[in-house]
ModelCIF file with pLDDT and N, C-alpha, C, O atoms, coordinates in Angstrom:
data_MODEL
#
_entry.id   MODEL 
#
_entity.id                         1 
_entity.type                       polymer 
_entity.pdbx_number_of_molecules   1 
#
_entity_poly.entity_id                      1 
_entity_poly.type                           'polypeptide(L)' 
_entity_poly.nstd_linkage                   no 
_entity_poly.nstd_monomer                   no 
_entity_poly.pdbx_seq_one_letter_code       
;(UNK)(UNK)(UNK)(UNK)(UNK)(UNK)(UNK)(UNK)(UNK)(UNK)(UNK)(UNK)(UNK)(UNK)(UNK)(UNK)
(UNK)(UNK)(UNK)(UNK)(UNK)(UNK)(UNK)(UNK)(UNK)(UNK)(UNK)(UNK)(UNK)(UNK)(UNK)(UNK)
(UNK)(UNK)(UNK)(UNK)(UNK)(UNK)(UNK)(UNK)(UNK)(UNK)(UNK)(UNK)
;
_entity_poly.pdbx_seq_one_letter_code_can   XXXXXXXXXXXXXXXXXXXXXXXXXXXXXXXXXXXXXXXXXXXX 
_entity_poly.pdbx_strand_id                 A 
#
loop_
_entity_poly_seq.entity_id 
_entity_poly_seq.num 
_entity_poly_seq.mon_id 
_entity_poly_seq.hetero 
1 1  UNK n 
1 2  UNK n 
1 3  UNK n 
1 4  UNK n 
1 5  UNK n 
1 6  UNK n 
1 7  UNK n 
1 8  UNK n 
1 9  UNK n 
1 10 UNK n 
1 11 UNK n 
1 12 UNK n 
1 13 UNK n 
1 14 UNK n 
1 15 UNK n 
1 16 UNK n 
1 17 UNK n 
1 18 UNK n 
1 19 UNK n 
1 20 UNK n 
1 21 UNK n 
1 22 UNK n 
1 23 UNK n 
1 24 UNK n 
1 25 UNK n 
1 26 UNK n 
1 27 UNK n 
1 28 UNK n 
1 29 UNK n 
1 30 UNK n 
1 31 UNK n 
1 32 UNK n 
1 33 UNK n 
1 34 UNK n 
1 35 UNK n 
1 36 UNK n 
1 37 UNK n 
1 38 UNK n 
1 39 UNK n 
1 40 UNK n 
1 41 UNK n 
1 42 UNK n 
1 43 UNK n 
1 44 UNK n 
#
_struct_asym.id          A 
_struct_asym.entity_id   1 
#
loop_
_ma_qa_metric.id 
_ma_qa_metric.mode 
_ma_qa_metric.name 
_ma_qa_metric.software_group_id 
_ma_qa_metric.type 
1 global pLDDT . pLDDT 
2 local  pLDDT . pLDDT 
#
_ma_qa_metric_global.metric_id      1 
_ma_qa_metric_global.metric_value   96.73 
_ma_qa_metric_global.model_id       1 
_ma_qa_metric_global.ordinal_id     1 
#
loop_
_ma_qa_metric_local.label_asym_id 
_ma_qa_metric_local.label_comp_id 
_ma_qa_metric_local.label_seq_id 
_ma_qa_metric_local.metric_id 
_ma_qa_metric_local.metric_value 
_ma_qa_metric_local.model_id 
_ma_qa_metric_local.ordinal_id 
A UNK 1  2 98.00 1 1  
A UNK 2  2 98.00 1 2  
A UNK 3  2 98.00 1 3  
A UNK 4  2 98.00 1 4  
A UNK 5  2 98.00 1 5  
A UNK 6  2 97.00 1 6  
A UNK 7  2 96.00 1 7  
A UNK 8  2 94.00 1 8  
A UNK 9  2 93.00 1 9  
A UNK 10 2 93.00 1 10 
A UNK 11 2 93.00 1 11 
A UNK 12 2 96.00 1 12 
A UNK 13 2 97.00 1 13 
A UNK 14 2 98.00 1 14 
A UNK 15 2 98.00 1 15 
A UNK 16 2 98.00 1 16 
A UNK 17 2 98.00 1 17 
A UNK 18 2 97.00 1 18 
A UNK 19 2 98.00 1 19 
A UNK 20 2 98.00 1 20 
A UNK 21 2 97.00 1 21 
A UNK 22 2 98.00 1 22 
A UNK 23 2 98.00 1 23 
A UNK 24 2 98.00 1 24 
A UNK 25 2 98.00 1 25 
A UNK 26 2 97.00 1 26 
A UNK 27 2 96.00 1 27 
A UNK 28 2 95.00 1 28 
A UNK 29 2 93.00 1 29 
A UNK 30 2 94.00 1 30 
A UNK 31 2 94.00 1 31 
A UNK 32 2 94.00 1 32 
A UNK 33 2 96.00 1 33 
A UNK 34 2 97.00 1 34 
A UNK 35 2 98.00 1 35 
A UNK 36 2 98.00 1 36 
A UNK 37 2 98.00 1 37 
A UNK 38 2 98.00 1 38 
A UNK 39 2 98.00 1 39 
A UNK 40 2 98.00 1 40 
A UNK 41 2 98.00 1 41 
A UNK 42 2 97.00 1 42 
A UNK 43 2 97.00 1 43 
A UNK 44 2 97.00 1 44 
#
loop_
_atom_site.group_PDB 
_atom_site.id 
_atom_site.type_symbol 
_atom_site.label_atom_id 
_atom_site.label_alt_id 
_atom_site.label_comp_id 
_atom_site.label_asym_id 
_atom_site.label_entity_id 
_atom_site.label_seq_id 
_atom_site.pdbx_PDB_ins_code 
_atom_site.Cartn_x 
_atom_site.Cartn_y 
_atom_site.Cartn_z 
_atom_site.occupancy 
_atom_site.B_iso_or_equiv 
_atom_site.pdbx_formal_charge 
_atom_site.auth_seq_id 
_atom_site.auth_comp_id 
_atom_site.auth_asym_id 
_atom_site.auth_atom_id 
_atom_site.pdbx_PDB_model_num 
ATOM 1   N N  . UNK A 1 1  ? -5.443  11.529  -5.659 1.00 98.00 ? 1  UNK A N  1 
ATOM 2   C CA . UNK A 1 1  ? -4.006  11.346  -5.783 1.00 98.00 ? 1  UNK A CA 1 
ATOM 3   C C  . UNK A 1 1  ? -3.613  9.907   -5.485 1.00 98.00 ? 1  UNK A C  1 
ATOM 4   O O  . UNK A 1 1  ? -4.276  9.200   -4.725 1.00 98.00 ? 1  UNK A O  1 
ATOM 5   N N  . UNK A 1 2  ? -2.474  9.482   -6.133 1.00 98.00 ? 2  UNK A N  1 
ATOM 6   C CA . UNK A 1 2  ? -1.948  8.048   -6.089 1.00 98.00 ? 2  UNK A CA 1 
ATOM 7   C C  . UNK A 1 2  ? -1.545  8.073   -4.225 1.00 98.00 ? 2  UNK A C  1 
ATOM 8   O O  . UNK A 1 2  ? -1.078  9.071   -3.676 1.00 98.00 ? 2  UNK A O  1 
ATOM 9   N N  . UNK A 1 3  ? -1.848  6.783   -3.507 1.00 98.00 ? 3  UNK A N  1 
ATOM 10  C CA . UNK A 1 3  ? -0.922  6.777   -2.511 1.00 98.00 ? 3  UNK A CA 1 
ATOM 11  C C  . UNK A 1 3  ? -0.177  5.225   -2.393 1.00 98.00 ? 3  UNK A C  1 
ATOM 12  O O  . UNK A 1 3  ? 0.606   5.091   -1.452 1.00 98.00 ? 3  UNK A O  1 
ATOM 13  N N  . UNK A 1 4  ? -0.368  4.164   -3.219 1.00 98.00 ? 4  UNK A N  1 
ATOM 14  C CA . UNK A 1 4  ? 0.694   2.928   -3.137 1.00 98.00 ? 4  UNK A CA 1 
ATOM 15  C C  . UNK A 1 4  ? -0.245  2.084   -4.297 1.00 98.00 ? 4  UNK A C  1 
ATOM 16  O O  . UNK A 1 4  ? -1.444  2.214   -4.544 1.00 98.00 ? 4  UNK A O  1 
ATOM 17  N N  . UNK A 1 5  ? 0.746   1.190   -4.899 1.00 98.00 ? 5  UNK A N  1 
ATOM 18  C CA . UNK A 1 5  ? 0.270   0.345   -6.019 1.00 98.00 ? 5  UNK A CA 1 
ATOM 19  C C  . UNK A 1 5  ? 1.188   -0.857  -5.333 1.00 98.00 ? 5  UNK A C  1 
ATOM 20  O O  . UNK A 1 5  ? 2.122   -1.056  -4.556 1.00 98.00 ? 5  UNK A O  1 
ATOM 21  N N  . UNK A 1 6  ? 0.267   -1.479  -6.162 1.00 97.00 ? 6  UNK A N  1 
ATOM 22  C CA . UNK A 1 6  ? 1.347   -3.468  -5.837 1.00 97.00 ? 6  UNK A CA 1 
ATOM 23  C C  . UNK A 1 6  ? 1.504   -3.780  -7.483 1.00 97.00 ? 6  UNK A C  1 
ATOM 24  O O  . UNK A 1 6  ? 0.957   -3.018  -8.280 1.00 97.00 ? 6  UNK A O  1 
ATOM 25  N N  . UNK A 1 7  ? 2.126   -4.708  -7.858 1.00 96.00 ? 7  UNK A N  1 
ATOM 26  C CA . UNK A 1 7  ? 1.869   -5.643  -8.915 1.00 96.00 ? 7  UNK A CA 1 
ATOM 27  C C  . UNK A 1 7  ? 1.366   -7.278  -8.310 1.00 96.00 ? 7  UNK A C  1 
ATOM 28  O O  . UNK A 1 7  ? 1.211   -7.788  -7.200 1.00 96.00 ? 7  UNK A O  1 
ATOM 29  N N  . UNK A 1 8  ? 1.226   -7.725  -9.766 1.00 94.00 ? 8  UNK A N  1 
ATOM 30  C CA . UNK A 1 8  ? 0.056   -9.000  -9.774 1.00 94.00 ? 8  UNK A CA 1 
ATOM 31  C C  . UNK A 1 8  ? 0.852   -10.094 -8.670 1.00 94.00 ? 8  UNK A C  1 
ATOM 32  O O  . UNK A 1 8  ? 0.160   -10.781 -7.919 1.00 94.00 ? 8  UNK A O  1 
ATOM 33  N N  . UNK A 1 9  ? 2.195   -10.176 -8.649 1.00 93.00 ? 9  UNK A N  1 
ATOM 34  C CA . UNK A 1 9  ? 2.728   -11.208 -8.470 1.00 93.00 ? 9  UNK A CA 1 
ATOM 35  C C  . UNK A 1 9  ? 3.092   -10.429 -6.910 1.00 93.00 ? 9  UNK A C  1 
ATOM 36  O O  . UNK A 1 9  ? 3.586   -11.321 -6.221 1.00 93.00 ? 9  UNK A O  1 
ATOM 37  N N  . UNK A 1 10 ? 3.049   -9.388  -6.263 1.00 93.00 ? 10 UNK A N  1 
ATOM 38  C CA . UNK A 1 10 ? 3.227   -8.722  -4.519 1.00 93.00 ? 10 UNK A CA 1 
ATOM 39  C C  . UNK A 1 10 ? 4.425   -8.302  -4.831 1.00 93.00 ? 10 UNK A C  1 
ATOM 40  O O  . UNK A 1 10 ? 4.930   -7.721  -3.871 1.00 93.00 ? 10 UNK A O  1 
ATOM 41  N N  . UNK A 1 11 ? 5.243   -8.349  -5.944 1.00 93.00 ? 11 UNK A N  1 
ATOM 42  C CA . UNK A 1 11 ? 6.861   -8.528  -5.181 1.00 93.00 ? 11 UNK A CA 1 
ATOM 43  C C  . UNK A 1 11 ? 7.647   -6.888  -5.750 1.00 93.00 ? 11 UNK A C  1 
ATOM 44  O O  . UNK A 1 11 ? 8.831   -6.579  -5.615 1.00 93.00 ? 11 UNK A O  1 
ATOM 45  N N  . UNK A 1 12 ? 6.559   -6.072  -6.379 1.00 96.00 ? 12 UNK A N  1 
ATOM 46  C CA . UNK A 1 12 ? 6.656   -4.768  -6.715 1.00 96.00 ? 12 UNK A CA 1 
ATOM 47  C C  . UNK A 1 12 ? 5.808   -3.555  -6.116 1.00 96.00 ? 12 UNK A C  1 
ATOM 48  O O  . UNK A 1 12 ? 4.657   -3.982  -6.212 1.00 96.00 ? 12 UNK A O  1 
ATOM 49  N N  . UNK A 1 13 ? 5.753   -2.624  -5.704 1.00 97.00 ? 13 UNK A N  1 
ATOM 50  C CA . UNK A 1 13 ? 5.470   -2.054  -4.791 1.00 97.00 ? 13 UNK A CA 1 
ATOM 51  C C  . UNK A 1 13 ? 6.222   -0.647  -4.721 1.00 97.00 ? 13 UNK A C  1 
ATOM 52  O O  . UNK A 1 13 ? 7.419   -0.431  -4.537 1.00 97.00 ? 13 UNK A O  1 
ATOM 53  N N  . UNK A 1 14 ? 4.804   0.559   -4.993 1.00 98.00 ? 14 UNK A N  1 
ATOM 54  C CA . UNK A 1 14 ? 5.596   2.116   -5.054 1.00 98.00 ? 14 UNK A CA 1 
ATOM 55  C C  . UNK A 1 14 ? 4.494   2.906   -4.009 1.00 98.00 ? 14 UNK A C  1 
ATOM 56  O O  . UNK A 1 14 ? 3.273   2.865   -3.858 1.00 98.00 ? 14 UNK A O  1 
ATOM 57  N N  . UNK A 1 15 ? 5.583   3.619   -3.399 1.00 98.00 ? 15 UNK A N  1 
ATOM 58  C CA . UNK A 1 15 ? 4.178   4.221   -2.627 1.00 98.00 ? 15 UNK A CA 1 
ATOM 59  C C  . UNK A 1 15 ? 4.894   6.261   -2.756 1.00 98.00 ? 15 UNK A C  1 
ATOM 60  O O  . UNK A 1 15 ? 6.055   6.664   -2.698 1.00 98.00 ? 15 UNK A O  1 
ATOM 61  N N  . UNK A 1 16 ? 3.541   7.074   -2.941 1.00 98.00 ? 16 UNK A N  1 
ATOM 62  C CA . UNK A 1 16 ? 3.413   8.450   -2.529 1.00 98.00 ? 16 UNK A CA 1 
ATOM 63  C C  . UNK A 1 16 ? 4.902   8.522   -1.390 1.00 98.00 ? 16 UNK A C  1 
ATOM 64  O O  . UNK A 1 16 ? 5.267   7.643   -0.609 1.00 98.00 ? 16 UNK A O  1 
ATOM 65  N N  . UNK A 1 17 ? 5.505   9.810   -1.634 1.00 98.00 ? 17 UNK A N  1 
ATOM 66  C CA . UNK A 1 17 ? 6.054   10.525  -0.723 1.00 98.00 ? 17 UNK A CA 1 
ATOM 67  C C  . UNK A 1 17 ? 6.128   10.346  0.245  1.00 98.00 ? 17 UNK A C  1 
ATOM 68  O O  . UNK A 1 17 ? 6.923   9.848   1.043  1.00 98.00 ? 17 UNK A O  1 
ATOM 69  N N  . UNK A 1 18 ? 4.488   11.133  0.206  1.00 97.00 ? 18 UNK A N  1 
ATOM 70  C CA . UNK A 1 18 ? 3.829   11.303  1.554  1.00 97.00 ? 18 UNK A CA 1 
ATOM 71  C C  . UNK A 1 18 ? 3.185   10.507  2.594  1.00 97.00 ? 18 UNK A C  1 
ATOM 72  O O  . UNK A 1 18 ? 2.585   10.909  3.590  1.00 97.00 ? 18 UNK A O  1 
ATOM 73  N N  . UNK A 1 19 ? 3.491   8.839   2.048  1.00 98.00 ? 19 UNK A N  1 
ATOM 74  C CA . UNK A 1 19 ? 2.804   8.331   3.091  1.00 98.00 ? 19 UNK A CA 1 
ATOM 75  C C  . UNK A 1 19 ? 4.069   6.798   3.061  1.00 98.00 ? 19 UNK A C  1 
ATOM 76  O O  . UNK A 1 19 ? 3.801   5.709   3.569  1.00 98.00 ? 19 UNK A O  1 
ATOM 77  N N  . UNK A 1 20 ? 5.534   7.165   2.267  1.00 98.00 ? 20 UNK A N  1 
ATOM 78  C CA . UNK A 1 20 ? 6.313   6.147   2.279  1.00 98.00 ? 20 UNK A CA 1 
ATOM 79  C C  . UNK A 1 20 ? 7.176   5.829   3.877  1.00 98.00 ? 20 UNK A C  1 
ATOM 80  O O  . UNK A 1 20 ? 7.825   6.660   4.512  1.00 98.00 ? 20 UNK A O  1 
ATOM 81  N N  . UNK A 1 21 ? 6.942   4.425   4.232  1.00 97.00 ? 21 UNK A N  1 
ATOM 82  C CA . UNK A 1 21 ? 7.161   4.638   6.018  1.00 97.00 ? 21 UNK A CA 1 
ATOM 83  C C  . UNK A 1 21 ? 6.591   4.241   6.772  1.00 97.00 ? 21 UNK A C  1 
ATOM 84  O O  . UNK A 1 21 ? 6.827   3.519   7.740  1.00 97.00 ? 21 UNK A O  1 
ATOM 85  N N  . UNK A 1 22 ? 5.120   5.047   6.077  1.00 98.00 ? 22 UNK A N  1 
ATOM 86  C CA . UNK A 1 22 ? 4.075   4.750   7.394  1.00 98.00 ? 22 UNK A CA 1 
ATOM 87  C C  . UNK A 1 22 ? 2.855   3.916   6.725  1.00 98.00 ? 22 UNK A C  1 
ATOM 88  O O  . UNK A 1 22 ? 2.017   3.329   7.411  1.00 98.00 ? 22 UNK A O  1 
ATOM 89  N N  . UNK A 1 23 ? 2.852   3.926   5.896  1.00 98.00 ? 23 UNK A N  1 
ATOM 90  C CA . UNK A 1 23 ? 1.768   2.680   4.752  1.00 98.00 ? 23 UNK A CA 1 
ATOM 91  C C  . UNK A 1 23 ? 2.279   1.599   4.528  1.00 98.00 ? 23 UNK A C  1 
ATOM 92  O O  . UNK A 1 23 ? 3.462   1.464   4.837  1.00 98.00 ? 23 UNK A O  1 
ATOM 93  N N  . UNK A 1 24 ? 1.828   0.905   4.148  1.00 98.00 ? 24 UNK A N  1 
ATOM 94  C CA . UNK A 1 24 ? 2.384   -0.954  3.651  1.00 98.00 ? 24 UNK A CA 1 
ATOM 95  C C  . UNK A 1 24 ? 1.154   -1.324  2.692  1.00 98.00 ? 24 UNK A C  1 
ATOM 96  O O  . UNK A 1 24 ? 0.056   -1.486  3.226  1.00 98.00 ? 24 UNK A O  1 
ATOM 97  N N  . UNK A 1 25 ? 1.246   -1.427  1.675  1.00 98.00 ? 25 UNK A N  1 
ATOM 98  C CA . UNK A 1 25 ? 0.214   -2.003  0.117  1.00 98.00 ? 25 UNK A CA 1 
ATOM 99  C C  . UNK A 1 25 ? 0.406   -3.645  0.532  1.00 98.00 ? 25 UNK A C  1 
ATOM 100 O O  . UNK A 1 25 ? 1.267   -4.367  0.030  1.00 98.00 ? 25 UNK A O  1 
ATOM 101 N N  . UNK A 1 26 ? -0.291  -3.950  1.254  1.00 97.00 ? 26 UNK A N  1 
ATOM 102 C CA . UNK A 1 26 ? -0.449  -6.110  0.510  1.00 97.00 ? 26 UNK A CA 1 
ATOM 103 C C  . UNK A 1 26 ? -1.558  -6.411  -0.506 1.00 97.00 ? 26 UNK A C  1 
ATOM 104 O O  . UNK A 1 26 ? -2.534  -5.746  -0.853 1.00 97.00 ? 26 UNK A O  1 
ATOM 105 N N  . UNK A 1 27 ? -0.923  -8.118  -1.028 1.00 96.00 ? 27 UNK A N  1 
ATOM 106 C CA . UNK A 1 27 ? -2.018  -8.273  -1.251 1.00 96.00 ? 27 UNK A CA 1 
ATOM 107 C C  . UNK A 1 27 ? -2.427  -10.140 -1.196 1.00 96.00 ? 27 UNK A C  1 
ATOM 108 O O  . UNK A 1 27 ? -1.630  -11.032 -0.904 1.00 96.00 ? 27 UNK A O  1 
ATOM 109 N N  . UNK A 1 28 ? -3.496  -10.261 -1.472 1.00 95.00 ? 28 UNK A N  1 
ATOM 110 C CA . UNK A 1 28 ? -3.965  -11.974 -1.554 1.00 95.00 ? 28 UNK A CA 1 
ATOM 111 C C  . UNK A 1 28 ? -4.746  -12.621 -2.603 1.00 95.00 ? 28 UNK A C  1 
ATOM 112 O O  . UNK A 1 28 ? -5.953  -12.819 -2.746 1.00 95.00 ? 28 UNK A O  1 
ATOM 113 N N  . UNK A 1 29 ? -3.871  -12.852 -3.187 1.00 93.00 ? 29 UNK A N  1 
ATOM 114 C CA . UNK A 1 29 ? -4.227  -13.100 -4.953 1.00 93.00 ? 29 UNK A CA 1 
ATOM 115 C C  . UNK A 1 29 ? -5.815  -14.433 -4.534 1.00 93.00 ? 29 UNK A C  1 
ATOM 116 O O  . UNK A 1 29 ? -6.983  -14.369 -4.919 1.00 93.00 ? 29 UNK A O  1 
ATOM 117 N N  . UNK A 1 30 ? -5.043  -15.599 -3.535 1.00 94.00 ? 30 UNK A N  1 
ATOM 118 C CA . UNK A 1 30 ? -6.021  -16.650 -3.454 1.00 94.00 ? 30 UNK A CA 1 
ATOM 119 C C  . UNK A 1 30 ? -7.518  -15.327 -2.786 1.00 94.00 ? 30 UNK A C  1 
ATOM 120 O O  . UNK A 1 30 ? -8.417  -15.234 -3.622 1.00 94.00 ? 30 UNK A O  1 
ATOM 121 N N  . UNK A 1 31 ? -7.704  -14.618 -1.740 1.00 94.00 ? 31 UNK A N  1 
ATOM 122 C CA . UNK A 1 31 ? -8.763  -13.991 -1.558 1.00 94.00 ? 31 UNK A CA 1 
ATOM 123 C C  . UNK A 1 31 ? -9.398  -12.576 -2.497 1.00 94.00 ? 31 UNK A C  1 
ATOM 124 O O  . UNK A 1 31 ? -10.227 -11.670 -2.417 1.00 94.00 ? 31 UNK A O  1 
ATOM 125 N N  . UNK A 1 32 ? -8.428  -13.097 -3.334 1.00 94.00 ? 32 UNK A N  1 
ATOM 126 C CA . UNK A 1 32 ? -8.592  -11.327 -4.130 1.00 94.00 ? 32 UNK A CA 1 
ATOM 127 C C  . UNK A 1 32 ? -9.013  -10.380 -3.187 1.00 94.00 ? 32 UNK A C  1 
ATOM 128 O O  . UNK A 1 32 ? -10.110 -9.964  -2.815 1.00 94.00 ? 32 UNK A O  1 
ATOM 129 N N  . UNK A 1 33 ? -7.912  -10.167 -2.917 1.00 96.00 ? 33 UNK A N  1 
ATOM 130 C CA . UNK A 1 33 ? -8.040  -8.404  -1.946 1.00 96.00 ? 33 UNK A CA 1 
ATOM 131 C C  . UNK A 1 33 ? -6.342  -8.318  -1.978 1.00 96.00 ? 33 UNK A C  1 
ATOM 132 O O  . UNK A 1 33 ? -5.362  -9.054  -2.086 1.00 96.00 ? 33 UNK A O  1 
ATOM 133 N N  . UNK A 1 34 ? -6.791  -6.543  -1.763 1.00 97.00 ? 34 UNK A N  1 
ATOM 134 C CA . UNK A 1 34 ? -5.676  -5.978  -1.101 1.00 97.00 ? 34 UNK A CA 1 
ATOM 135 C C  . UNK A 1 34 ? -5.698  -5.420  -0.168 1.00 97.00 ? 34 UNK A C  1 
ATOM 136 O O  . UNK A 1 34 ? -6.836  -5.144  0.213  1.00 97.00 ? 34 UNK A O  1 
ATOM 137 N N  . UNK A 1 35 ? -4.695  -5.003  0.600  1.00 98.00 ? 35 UNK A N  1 
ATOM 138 C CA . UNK A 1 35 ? -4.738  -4.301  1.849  1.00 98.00 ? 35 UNK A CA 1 
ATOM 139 C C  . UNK A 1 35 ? -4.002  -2.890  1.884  1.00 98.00 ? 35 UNK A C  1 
ATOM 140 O O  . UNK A 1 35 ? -3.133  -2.706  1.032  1.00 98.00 ? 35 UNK A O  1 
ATOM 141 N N  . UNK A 1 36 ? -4.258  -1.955  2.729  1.00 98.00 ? 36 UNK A N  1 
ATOM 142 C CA . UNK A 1 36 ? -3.373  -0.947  2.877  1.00 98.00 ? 36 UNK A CA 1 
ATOM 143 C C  . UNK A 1 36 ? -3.385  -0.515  4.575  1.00 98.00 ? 36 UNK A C  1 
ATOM 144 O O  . UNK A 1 36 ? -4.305  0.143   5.060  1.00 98.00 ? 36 UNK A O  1 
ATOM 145 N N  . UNK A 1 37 ? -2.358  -0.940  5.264  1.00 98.00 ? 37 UNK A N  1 
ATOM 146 C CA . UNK A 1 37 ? -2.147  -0.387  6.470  1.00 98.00 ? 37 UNK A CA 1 
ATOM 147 C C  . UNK A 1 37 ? -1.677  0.719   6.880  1.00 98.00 ? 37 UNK A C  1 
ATOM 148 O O  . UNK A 1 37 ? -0.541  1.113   6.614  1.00 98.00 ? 37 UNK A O  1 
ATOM 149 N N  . UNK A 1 38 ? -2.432  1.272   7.506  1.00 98.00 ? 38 UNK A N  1 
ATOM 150 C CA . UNK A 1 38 ? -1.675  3.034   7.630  1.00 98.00 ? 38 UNK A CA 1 
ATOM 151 C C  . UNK A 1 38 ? -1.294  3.072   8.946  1.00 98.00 ? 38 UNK A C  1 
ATOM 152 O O  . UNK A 1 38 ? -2.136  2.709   9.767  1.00 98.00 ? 38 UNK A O  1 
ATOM 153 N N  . UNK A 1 39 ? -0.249  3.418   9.325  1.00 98.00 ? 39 UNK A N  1 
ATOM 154 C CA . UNK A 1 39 ? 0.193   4.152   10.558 1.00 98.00 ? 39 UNK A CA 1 
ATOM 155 C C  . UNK A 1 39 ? 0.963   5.000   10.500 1.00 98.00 ? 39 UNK A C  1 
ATOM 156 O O  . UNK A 1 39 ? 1.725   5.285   9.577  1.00 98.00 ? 39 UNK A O  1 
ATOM 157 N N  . UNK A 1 40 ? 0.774   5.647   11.852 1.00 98.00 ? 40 UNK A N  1 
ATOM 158 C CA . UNK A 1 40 ? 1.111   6.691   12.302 1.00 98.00 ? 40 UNK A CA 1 
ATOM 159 C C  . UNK A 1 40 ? 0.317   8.372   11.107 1.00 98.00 ? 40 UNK A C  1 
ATOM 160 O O  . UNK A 1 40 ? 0.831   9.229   10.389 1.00 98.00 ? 40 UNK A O  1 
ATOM 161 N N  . UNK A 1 41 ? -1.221  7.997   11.577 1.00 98.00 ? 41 UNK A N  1 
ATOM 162 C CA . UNK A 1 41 ? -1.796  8.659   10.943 1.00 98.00 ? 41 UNK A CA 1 
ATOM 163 C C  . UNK A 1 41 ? -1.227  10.656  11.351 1.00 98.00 ? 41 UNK A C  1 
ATOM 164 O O  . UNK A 1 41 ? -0.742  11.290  12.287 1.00 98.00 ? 41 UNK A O  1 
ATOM 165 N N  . UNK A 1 42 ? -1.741  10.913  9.848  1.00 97.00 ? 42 UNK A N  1 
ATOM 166 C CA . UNK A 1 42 ? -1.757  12.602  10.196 1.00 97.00 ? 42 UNK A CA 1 
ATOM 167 C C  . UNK A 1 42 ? -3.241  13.309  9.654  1.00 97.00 ? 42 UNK A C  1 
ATOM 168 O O  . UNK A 1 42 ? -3.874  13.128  8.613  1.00 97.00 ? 42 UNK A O  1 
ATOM 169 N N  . UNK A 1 43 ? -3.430  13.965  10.536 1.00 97.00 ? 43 UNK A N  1 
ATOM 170 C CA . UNK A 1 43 ? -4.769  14.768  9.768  1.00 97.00 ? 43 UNK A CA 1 
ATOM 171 C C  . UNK A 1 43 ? -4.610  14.906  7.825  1.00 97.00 ? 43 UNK A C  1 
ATOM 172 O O  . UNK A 1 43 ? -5.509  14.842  6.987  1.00 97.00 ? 43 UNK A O  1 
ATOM 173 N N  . UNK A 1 44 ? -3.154  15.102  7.638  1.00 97.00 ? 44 UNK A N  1 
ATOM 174 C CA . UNK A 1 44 ? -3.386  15.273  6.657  1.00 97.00 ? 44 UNK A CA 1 
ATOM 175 C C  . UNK A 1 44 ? -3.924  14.116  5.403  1.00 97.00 ? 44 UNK A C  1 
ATOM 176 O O  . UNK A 1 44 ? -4.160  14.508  4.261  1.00 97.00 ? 44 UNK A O  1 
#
């Protein structure tokens, strides 16, 4: 299942339901990566 997307340029950004709040999608075009921070985890 989807839980967050970015676009190329950072400045667009959709996240799941279920995890809008407590996730954050970055990203670093110069390191090519992205990130996804989760808090306030749930078992689920």
């Amino acid at each position: 299942e989807f839980v967050a997307a970015i676009s190329r340029s950072g400045g667009n950004t959709k996240y799941a339901d279920s995890v809008k709040g407590r996730f954050t999608i970055s990203r670093d075009n110069a390191k090519n990566s992205v990130n996804l921070e989760m808090n306030s985890l749930e078992p689920e």
